[in-house]
PDB file of N, CA and C in Angstrom:
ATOM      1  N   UNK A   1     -14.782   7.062  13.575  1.00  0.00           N
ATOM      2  CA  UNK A   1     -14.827   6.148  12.457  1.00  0.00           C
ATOM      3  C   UNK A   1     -13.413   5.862  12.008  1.00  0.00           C
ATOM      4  N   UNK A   2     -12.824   4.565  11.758  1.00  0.00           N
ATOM      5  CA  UNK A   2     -11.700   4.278  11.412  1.00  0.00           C
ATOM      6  C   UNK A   2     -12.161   3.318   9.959  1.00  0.00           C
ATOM      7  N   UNK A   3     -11.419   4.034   9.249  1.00  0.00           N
ATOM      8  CA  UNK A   3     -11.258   3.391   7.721  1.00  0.00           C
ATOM      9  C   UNK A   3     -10.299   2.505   7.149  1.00  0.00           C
ATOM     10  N   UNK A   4     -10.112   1.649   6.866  1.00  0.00           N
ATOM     11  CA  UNK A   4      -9.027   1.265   6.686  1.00  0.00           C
ATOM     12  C   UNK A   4      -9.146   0.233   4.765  1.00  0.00           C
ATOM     13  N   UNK A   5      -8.388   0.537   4.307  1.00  0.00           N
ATOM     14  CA  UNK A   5      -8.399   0.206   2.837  1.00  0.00           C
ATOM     15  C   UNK A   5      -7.216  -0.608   2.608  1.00  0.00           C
ATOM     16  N   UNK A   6      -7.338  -1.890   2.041  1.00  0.00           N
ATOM     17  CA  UNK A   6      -6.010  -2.146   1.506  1.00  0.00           C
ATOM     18  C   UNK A   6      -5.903  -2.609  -0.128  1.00  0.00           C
ATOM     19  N   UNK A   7      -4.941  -1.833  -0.684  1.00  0.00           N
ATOM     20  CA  UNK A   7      -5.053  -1.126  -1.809  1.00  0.00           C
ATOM     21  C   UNK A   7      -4.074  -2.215  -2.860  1.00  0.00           C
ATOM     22  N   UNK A   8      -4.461  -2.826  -3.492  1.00  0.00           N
ATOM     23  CA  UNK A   8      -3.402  -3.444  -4.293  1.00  0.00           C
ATOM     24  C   UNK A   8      -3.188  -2.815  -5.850  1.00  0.00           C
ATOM     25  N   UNK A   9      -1.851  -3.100  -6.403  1.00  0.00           N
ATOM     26  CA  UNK A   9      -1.633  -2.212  -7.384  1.00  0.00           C
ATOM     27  C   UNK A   9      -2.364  -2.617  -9.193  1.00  0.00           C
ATOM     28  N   UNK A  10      -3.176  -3.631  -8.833  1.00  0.00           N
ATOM     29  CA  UNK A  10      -4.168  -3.794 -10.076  1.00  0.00           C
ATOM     30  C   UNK A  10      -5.426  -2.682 -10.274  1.00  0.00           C
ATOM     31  N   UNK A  11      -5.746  -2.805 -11.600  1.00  0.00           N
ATOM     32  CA  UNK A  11      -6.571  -1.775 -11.568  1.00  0.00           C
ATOM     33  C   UNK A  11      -7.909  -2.241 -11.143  1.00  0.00           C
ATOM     34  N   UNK A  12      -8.808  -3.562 -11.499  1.00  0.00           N
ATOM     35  CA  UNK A  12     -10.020  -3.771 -10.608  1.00  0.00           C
ATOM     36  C   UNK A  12      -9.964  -3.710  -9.566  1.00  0.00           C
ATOM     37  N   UNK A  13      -8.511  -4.006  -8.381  1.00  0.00           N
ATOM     38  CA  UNK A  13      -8.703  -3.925  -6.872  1.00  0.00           C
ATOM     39  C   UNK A  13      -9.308  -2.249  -6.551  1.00  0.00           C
ATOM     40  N   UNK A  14      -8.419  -1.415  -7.806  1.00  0.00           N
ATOM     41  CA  UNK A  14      -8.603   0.110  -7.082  1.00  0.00           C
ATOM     42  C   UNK A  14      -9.763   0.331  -7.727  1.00  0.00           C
ATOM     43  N   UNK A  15     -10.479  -0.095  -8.470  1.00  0.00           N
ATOM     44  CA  UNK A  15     -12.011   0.534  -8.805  1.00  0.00           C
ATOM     45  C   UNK A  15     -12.739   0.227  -7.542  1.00  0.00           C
ATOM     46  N   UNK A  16     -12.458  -1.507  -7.325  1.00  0.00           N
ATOM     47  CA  UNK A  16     -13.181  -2.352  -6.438  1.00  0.00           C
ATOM     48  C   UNK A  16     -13.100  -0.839  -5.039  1.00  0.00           C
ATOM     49  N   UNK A  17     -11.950  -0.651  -4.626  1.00  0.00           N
ATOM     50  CA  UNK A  17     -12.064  -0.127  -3.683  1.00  0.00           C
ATOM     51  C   UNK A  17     -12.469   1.387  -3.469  1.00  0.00           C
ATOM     52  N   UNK A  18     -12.805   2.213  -4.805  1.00  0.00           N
ATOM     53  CA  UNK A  18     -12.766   3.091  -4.846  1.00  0.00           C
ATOM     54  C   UNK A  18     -14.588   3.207  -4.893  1.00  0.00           C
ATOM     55  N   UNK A  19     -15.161   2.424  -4.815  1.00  0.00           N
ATOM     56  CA  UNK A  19     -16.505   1.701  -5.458  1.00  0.00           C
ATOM     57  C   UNK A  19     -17.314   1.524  -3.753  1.00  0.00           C
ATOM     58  N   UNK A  20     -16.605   0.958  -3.207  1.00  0.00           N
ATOM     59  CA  UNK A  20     -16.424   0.748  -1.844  1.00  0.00           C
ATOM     60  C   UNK A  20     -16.344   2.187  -1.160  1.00  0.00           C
ATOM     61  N   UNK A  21     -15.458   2.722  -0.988  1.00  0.00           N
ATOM     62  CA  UNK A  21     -15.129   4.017  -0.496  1.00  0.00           C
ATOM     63  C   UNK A  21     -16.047   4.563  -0.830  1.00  0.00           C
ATOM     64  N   UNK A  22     -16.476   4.693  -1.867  1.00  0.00           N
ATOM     65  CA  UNK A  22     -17.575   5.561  -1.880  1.00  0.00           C
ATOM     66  C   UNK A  22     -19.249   5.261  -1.240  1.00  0.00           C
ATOM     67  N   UNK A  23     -19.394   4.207  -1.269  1.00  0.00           N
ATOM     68  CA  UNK A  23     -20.705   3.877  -0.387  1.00  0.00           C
ATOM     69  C   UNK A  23     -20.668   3.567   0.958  1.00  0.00           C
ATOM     70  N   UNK A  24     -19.145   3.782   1.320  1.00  0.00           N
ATOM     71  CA  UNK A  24     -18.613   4.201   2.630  1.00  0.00           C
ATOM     72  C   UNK A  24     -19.122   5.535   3.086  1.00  0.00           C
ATOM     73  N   UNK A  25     -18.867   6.371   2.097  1.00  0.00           N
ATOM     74  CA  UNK A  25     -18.468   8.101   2.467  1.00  0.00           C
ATOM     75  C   UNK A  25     -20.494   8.165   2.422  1.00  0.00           C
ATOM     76  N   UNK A  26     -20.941   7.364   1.541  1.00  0.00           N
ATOM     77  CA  UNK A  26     -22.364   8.136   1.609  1.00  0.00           C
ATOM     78  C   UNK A  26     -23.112   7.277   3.053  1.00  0.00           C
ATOM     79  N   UNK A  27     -23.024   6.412   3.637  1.00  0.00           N
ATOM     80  CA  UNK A  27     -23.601   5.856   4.426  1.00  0.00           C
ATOM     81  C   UNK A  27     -23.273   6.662   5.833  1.00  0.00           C
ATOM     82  N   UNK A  28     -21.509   7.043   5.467  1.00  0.00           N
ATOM     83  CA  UNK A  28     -20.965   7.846   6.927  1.00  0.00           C
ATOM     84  C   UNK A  28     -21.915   8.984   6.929  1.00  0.00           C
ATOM     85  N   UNK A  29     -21.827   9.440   5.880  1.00  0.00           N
ATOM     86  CA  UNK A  29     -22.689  11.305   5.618  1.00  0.00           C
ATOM     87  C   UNK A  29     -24.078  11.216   5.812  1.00  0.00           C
ATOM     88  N   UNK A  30     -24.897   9.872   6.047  1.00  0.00           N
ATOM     89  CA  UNK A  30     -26.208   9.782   6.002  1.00  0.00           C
ATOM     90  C   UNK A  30     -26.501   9.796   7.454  1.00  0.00           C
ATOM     91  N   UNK A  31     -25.489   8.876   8.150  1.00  0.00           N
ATOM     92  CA  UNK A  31     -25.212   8.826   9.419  1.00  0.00           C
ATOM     93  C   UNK A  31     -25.165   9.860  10.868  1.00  0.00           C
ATOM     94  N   UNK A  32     -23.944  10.392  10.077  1.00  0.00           N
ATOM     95  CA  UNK A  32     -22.926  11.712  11.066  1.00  0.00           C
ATOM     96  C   UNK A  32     -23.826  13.170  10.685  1.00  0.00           C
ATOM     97  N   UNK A  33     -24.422  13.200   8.748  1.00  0.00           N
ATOM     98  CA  UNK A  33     -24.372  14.468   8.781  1.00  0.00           C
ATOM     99  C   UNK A  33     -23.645  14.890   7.457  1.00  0.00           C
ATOM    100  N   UNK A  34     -24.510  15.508   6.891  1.00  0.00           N
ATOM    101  CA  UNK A  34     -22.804  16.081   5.114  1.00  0.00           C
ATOM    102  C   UNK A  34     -22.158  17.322   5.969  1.00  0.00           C
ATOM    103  N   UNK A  35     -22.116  17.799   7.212  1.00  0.00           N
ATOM    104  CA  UNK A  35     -21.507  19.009   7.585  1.00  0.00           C
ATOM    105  C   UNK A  35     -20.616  17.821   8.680  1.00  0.00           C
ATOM    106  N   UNK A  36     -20.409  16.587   9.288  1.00  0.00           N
ATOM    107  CA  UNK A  36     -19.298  16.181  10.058  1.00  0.00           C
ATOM    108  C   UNK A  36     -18.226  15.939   9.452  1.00  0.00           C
ATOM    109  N   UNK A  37     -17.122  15.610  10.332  1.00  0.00           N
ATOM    110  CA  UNK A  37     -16.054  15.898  10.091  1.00  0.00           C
ATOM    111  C   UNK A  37     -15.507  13.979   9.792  1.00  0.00           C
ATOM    112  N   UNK A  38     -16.971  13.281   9.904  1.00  0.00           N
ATOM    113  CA  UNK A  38     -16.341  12.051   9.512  1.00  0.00           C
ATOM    114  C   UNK A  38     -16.743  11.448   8.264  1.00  0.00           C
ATOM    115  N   UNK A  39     -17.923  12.072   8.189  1.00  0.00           N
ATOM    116  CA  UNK A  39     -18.053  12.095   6.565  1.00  0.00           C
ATOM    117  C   UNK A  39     -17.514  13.029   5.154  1.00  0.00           C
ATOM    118  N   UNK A  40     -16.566  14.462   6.102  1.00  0.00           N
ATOM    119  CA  UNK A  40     -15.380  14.969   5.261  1.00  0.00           C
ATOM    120  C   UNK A  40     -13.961  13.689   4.940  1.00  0.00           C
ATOM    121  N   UNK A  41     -13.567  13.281   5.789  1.00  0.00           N
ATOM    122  CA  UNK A  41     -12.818  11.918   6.217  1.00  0.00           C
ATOM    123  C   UNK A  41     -12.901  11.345   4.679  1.00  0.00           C
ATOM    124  N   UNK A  42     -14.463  10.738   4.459  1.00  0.00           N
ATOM    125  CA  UNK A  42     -15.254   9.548   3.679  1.00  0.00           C
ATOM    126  C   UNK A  42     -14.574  10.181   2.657  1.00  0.00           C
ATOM    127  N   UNK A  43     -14.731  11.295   2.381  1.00  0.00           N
ATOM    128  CA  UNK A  43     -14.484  12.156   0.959  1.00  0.00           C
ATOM    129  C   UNK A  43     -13.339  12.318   0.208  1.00  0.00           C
ATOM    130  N   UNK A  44     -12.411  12.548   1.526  1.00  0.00           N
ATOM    131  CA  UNK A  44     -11.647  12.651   1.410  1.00  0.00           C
ATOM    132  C   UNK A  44     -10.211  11.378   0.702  1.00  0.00           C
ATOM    133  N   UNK A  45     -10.547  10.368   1.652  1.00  0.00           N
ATOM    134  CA  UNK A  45     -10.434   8.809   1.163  1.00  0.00           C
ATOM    135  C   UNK A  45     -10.922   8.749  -0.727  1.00  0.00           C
ATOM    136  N   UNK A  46     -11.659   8.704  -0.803  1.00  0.00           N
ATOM    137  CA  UNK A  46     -12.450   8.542  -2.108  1.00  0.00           C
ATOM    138  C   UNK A  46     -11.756   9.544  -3.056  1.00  0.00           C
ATOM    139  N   UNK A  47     -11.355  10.630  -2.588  1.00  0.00           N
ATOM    140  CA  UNK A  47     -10.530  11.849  -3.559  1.00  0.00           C
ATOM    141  C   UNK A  47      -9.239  10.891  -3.406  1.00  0.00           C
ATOM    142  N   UNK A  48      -8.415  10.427  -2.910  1.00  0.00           N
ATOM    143  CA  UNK A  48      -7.479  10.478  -2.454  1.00  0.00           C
ATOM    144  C   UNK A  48      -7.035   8.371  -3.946  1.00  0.00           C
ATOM    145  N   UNK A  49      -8.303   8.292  -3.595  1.00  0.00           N
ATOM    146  CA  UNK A  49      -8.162   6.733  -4.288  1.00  0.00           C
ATOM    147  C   UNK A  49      -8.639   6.976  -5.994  1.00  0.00           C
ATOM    148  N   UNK A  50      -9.060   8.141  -5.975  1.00  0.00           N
ATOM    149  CA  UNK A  50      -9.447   8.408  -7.026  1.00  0.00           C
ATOM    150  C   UNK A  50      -8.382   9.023  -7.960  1.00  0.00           C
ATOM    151  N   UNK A  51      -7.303   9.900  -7.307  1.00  0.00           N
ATOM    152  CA  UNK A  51      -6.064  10.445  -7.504  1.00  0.00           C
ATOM    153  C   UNK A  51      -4.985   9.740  -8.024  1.00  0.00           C
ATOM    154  N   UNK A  52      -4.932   8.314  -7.317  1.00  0.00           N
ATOM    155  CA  UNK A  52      -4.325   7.801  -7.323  1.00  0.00           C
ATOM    156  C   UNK A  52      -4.077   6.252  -8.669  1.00  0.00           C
ATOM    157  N   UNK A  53      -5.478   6.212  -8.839  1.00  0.00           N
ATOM    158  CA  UNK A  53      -6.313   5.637 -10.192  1.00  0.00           C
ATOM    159  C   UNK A  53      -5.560   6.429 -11.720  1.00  0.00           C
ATOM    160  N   UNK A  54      -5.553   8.014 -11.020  1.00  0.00           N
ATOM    161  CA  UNK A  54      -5.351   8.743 -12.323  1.00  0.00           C
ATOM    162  C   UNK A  54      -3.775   8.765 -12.752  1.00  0.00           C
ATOM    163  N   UNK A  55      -2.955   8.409 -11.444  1.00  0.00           N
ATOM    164  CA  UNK A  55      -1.335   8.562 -11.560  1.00  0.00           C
ATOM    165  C   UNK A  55      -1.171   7.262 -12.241  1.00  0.00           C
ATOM    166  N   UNK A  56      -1.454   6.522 -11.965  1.00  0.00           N
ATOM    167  CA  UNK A  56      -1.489   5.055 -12.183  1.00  0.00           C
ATOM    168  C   UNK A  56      -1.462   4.724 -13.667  1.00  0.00           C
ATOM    169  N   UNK A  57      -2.355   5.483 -13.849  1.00  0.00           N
ATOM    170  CA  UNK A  57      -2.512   5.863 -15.478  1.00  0.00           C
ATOM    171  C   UNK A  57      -2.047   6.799 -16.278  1.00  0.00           C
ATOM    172  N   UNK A  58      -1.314   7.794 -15.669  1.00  0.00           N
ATOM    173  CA  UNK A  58      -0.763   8.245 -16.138  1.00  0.00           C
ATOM    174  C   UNK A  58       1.032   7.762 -16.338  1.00  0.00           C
ATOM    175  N   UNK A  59       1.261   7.056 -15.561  1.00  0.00           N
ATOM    176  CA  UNK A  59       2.343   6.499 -15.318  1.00  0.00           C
ATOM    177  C   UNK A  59       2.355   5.315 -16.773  1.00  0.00           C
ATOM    178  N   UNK A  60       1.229   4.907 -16.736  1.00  0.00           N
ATOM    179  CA  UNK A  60       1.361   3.441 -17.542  1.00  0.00           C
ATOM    180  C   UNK A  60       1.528   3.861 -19.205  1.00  0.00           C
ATOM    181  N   UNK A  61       0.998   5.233 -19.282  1.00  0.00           N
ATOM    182  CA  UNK A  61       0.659   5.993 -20.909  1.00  0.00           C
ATOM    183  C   UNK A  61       2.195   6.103 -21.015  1.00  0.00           C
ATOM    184  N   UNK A  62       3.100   6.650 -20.384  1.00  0.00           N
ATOM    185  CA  UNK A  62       4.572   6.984 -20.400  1.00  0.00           C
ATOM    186  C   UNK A  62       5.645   6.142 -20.794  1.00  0.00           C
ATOM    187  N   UNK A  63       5.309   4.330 -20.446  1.00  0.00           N
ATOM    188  CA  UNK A  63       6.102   3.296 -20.672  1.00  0.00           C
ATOM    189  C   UNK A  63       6.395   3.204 -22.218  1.00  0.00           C
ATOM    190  N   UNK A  64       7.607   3.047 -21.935  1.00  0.00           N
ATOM    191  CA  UNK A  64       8.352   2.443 -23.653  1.00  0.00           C
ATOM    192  C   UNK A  64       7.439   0.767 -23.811  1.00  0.00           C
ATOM    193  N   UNK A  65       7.765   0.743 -24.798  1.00  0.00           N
ATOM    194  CA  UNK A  65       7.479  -1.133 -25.393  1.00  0.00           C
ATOM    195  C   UNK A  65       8.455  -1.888 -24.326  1.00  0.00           C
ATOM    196  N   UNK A  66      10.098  -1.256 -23.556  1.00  0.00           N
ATOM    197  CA  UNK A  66      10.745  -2.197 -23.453  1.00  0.00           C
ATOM    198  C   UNK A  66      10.418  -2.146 -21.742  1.00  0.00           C
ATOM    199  N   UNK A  67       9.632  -1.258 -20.985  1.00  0.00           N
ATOM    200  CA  UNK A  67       9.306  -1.140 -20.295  1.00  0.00           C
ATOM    201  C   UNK A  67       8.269  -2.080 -20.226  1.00  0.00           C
ATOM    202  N   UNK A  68       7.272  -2.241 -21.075  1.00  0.00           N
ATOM    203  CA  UNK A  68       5.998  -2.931 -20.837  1.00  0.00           C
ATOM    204  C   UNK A  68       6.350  -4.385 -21.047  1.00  0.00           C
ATOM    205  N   UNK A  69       7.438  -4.920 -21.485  1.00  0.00           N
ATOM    206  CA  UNK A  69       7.836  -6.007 -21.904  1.00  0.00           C
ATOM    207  C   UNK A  69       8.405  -6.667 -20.684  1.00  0.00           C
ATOM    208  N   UNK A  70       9.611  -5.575 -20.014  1.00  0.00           N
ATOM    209  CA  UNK A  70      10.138  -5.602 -18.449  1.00  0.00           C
ATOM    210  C   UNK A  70       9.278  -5.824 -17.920  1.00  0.00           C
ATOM    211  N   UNK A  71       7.929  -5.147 -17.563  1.00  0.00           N
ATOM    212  CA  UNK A  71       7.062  -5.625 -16.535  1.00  0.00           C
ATOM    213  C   UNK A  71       6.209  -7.043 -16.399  1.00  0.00           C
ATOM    214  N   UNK A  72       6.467  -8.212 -18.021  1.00  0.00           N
ATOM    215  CA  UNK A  72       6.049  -9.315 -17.661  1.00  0.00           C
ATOM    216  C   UNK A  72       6.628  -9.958 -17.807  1.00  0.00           C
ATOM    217  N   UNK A  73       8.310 -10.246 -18.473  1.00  0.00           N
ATOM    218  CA  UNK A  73       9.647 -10.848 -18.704  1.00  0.00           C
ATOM    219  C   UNK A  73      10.467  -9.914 -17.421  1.00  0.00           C
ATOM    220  N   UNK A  74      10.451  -9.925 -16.400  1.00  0.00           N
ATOM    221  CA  UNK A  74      11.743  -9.581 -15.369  1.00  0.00           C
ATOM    222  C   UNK A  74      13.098  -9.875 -15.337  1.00  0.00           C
ATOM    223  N   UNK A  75      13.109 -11.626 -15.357  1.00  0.00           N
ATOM    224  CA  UNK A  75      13.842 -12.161 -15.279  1.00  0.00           C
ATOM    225  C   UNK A  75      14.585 -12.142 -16.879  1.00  0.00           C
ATOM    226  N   UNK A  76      14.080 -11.693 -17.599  1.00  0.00           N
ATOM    227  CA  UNK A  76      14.570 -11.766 -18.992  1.00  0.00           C
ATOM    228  C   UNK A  76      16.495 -11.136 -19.331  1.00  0.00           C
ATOM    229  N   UNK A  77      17.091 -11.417 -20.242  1.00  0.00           N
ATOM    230  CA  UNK A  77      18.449 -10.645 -20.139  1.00  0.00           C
ATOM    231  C   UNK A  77      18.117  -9.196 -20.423  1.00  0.00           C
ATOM    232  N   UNK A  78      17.459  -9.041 -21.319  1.00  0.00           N
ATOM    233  CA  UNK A  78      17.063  -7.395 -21.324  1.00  0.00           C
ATOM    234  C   UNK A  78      16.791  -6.365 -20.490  1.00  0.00           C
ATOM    235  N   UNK A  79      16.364  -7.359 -19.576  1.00  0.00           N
ATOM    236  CA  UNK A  79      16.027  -6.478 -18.367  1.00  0.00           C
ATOM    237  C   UNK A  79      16.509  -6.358 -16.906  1.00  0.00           C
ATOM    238  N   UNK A  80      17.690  -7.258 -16.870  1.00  0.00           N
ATOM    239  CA  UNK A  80      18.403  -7.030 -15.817  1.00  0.00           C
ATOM    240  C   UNK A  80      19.165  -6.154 -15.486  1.00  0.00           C
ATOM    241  N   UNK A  81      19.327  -5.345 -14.508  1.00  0.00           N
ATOM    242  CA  UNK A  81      19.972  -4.395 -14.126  1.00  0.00           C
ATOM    243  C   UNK A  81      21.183  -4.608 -13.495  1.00  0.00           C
ATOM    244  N   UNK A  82      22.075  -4.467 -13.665  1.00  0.00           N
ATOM    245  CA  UNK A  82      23.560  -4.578 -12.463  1.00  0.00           C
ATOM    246  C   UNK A  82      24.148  -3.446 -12.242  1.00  0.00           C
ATOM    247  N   UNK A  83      24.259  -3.459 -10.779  1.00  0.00           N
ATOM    248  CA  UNK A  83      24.877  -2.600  -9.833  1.00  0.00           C
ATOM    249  C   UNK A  83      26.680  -2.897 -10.302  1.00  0.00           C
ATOM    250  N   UNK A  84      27.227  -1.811 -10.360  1.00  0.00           N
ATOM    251  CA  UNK A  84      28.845  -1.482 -10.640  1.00  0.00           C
ATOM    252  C   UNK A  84      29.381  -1.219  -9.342  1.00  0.00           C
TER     253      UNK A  84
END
């Protein structure tokens, strides 16, 4: 079984896919078996997107105001960075 996910950094894509993954992992396990090693795989994926949901969020709780401001003004003067 080859899995393949492509993951974008919004948060409905990663529910979307984490939503997915998971009726992946139960169809593989209904399939193979809950003792194969391709429906450990399924599980594993799904832990792994689920982990990654939680950094995501944890990352976003951490931002200053001038951070969250940077992330939709880039181009703004406040937020340009220059290399010395």
């Amino acid at each position: 079984m080859t899995t393949t996910l492509n993951v974008n950094q919004t948060a409905t894509t990663l529910e979307q896919a984490i939503f997915e993954a998971i009726n992946e992992a139960r169809t593989t396990c209904e399939l193979n078996g809950s003792n194969s090693a391709n429906c450990a795989v399924a599980w594993d994926i799904v832990e792994e997107l689920q982990a990654e949901k939680s950094h995501q969020h944890q990352a976003e709780q951490h931002k200053t105001s001038l951070d969250k401001y940077c992330d939709r003004h880039p181009d703004s003067v406040e937020c340009l960075i220059y290399d010395v």
